[in-house]
N, C-alpha and C. Protein backbone atom coordinates (compact mmCIF):
# COMPACT_ATOMS: atom_id res chain seq x y z
N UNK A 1 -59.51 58.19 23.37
CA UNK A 1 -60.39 57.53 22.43
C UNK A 1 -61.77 58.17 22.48
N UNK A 2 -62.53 58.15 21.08
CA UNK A 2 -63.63 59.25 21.56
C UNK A 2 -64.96 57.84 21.32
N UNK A 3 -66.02 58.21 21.97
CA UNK A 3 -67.19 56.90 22.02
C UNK A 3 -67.22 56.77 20.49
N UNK A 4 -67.75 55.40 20.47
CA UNK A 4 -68.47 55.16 19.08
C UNK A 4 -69.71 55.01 19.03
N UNK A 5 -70.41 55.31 18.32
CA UNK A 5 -71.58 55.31 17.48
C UNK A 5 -72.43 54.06 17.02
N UNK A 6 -73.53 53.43 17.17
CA UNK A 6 -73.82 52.27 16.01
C UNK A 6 -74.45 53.32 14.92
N UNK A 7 -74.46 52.70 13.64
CA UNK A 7 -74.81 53.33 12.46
C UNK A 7 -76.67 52.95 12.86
N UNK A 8 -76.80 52.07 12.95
CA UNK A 8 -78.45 51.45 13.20
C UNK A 8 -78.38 50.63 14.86
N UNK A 9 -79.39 50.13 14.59
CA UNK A 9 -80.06 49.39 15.67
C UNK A 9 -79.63 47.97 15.24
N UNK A 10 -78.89 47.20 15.95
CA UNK A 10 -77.76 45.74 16.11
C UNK A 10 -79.26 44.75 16.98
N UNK A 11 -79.23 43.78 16.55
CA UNK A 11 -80.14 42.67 17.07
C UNK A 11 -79.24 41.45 18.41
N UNK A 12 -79.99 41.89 19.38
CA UNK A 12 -79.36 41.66 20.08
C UNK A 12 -79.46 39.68 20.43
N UNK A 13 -78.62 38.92 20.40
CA UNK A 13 -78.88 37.40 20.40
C UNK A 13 -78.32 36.54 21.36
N UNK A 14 -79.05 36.12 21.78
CA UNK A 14 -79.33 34.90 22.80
C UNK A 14 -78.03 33.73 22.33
N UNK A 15 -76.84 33.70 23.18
CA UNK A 15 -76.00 32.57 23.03
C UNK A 15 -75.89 31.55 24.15
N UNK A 16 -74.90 30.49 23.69
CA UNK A 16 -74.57 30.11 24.96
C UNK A 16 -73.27 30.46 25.78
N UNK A 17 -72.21 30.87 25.19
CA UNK A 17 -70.56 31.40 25.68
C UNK A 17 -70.82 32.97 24.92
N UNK A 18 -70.87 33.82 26.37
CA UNK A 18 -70.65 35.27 25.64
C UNK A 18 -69.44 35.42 24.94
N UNK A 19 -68.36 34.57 25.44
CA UNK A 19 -66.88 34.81 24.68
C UNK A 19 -67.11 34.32 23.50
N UNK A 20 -68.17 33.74 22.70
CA UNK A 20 -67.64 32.97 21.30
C UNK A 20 -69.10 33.99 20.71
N UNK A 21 -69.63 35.42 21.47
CA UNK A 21 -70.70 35.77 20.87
C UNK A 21 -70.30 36.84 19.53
N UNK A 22 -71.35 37.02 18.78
CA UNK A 22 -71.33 38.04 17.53
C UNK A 22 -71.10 39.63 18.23
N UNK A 23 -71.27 40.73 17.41
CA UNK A 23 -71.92 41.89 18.28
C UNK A 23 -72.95 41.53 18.75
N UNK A 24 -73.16 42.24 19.90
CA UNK A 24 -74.56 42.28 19.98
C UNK A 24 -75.04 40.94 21.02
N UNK A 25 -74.52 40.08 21.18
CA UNK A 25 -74.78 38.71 21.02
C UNK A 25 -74.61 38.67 22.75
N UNK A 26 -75.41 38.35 24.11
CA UNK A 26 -75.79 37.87 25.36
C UNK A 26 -76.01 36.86 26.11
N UNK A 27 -75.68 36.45 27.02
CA UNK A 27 -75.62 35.21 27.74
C UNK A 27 -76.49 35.85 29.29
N UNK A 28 -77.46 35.34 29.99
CA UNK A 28 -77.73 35.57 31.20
C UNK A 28 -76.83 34.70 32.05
N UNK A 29 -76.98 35.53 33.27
CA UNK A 29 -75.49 34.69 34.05
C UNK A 29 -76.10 34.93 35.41
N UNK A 30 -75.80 33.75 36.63
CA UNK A 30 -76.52 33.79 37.81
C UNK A 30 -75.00 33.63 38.56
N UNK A 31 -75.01 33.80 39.85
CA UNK A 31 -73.92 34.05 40.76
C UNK A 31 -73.35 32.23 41.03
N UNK A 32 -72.46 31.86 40.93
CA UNK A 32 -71.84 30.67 40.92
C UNK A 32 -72.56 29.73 41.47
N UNK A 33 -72.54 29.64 42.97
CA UNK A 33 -73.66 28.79 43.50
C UNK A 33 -74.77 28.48 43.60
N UNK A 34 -75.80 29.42 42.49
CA UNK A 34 -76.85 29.39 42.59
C UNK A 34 -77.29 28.09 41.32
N UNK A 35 -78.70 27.52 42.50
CA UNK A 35 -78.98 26.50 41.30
C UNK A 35 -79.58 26.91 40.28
N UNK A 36 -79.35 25.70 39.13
CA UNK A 36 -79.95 26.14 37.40
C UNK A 36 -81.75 26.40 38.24
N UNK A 37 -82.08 27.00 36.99
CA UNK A 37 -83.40 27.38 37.44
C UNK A 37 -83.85 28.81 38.06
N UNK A 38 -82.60 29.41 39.11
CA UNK A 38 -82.80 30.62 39.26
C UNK A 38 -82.59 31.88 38.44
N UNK A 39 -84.05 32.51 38.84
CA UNK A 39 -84.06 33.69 37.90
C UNK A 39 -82.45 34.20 37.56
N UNK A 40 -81.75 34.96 36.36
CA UNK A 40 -80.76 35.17 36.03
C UNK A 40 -80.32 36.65 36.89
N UNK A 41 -79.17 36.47 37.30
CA UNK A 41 -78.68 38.13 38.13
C UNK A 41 -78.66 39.25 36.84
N UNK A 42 -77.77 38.64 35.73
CA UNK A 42 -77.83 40.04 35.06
C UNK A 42 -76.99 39.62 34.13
N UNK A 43 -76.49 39.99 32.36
CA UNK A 43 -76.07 39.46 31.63
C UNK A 43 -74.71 40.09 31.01
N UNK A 44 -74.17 38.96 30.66
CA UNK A 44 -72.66 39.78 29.93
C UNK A 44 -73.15 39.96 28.73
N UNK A 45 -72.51 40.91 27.66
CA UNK A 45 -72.44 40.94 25.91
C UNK A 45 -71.42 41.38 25.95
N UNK A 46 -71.71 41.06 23.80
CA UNK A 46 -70.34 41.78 23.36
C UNK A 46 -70.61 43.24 22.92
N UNK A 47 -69.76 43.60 23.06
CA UNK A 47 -70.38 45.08 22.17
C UNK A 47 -70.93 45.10 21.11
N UNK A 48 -72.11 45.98 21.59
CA UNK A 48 -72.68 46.12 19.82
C UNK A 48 -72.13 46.59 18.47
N UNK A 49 -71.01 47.61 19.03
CA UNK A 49 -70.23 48.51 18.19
C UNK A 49 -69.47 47.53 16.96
N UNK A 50 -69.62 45.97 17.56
CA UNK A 50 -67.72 44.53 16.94
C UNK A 50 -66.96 45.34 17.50
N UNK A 51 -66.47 46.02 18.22
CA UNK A 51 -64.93 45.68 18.77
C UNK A 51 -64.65 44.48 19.33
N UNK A 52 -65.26 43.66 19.26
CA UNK A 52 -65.41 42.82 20.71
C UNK A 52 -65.11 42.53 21.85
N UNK A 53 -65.24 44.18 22.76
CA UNK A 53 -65.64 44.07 24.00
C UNK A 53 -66.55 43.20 24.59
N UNK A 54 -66.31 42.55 25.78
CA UNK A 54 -67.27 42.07 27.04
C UNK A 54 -67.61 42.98 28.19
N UNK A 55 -68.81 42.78 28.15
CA UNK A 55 -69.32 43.97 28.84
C UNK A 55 -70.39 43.23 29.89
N UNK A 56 -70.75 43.66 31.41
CA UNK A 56 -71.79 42.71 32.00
C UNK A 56 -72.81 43.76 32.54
N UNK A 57 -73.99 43.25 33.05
CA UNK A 57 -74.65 44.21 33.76
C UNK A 57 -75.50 43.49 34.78
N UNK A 58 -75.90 43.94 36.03
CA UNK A 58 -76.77 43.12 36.64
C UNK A 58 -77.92 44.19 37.24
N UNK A 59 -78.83 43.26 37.74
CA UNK A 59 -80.23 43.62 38.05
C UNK A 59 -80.26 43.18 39.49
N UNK A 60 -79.61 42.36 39.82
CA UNK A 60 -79.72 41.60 41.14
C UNK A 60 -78.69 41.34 42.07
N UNK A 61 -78.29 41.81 43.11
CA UNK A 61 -77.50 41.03 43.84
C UNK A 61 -77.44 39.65 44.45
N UNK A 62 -76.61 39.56 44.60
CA UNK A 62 -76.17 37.77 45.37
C UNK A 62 -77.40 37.77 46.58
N UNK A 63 -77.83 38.81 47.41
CA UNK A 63 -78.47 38.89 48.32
C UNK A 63 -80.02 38.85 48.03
N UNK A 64 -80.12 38.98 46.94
CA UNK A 64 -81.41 39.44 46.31
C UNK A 64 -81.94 40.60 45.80
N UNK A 65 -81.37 41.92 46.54
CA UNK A 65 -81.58 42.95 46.82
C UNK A 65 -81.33 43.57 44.97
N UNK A 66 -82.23 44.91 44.87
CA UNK A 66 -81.98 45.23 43.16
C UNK A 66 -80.21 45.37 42.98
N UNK A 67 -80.18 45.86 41.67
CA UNK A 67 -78.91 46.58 41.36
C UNK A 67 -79.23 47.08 40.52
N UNK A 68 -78.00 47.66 39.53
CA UNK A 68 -78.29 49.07 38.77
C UNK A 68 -79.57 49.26 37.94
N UNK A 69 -79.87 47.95 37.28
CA UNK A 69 -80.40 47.78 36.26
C UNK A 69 -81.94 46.93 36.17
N UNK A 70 -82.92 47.07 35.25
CA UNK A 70 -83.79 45.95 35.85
C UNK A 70 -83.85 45.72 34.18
N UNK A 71 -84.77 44.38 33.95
CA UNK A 71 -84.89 43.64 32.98
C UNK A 71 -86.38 43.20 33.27
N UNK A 72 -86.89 43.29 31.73
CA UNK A 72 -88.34 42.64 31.77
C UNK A 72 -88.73 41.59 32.06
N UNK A 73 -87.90 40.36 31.97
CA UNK A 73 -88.42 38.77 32.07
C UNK A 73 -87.72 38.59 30.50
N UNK A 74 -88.43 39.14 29.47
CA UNK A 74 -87.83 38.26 28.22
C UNK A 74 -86.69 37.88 28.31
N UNK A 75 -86.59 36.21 27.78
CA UNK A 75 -85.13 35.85 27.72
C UNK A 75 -84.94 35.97 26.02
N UNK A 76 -85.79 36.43 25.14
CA UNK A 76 -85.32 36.16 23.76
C UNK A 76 -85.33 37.35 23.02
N UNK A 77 -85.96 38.53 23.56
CA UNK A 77 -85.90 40.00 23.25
C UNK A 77 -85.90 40.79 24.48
N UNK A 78 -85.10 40.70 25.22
CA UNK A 78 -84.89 41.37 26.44
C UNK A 78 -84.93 43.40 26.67
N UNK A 79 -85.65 43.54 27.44
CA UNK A 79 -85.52 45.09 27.42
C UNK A 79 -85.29 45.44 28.34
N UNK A 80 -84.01 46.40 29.09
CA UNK A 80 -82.97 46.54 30.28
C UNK A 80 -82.95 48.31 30.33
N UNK A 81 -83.35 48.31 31.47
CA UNK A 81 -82.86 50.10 32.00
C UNK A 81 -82.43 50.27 32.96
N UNK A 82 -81.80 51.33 33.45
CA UNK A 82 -81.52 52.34 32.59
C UNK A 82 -80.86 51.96 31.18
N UNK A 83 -80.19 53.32 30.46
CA UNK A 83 -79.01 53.16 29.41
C UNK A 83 -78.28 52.11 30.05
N UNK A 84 -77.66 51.82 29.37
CA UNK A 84 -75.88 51.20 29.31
C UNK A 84 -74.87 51.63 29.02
N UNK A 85 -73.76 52.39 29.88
CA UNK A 85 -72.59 53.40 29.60
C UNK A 85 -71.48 52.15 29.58
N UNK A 86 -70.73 51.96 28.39
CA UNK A 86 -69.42 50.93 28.71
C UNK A 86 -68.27 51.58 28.38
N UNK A 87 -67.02 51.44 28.86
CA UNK A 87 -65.85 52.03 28.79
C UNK A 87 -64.65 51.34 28.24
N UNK A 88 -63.50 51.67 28.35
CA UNK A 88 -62.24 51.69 27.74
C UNK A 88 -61.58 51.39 28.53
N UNK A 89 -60.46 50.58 28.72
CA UNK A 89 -59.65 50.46 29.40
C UNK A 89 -59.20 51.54 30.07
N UNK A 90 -58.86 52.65 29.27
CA UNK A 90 -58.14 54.13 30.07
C UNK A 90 -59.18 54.12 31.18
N UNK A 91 -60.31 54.07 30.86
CA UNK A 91 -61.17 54.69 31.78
C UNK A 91 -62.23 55.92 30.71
N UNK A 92 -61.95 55.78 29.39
CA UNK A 92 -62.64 56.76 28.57
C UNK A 92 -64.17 56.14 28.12
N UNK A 93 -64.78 56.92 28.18
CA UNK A 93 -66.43 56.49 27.42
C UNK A 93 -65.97 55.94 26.02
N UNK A 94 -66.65 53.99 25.78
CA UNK A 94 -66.38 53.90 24.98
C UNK A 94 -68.39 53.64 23.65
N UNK A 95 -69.17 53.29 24.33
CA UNK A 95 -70.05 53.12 23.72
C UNK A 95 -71.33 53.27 25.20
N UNK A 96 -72.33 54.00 24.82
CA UNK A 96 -73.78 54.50 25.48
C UNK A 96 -74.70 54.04 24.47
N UNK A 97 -76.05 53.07 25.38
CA UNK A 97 -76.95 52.88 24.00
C UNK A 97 -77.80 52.53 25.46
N UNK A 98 -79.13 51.89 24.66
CA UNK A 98 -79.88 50.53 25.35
C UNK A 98 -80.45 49.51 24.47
N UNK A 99 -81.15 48.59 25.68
CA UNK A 99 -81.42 47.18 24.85
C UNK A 99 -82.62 47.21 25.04
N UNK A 100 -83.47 47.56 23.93
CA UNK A 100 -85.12 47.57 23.88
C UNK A 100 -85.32 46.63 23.12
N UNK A 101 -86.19 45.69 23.50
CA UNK A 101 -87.26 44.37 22.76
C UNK A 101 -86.19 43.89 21.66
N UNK A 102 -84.89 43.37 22.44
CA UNK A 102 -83.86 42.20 21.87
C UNK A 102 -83.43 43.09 21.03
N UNK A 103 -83.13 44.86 21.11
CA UNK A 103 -82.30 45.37 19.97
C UNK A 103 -81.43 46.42 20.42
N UNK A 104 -79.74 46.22 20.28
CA UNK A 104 -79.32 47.87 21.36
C UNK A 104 -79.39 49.13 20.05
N UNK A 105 -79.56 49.81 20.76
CA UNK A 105 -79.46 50.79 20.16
C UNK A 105 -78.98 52.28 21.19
N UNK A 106 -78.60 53.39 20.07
CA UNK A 106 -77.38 54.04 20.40
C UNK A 106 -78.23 55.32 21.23
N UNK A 107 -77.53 55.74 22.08
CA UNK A 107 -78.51 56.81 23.00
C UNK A 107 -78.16 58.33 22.61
């Protein structure tokens, strides 16, 4: 399978069930036991591309300690780095972009 492309820049939106989200569309998600209120570890979406892949990423471990990714604070236009590489079941590159000020776009 070869990556896909977005034609433009997809608006990225704030839900509550990433499974019932649009493209594009994000949920922040904290590690099971943690109480409401704590800062979020790191968020699932759907693909921006509509296939509707689920895709997650985090900033934080369970321990506290970073992870791959960091995030500004916005919860309503969020901006996350590095890129975002997501894949294919085979294991093939299926979509590369990022999420700048609540919008992914293609890298």
């Amino acid at each position: 399978m070869s990556e896909v492309r977005l034609p433009g820049p997809v608006k990225a939106t704030l839900v509550d069930a990433a499974t019932k989200a649009p493209a594009g569309g994000f949920r922040f998600w904290l590690y099971g036991d943690e109480p409401e209120g704590t800062p979020p570890a790191g968020l699932n979406f759907r693909c921006p591309c509509g296939c509707g892949q689920l895709h997650g990423i985090a900033w934080r471990r369970k321990d506290g300690s970073p992870a791959g990714w960091t995030w500004d604070g916005n919860r309503q236009a969020p901006t996350c780095s590095p890129s975002i590489q997501s894949f294919n079941a085979d294991g093939s590159k299926h979509w590369h972009g990022y999420l700048t000020a609540g919008e992914w776009g293609q890298a």
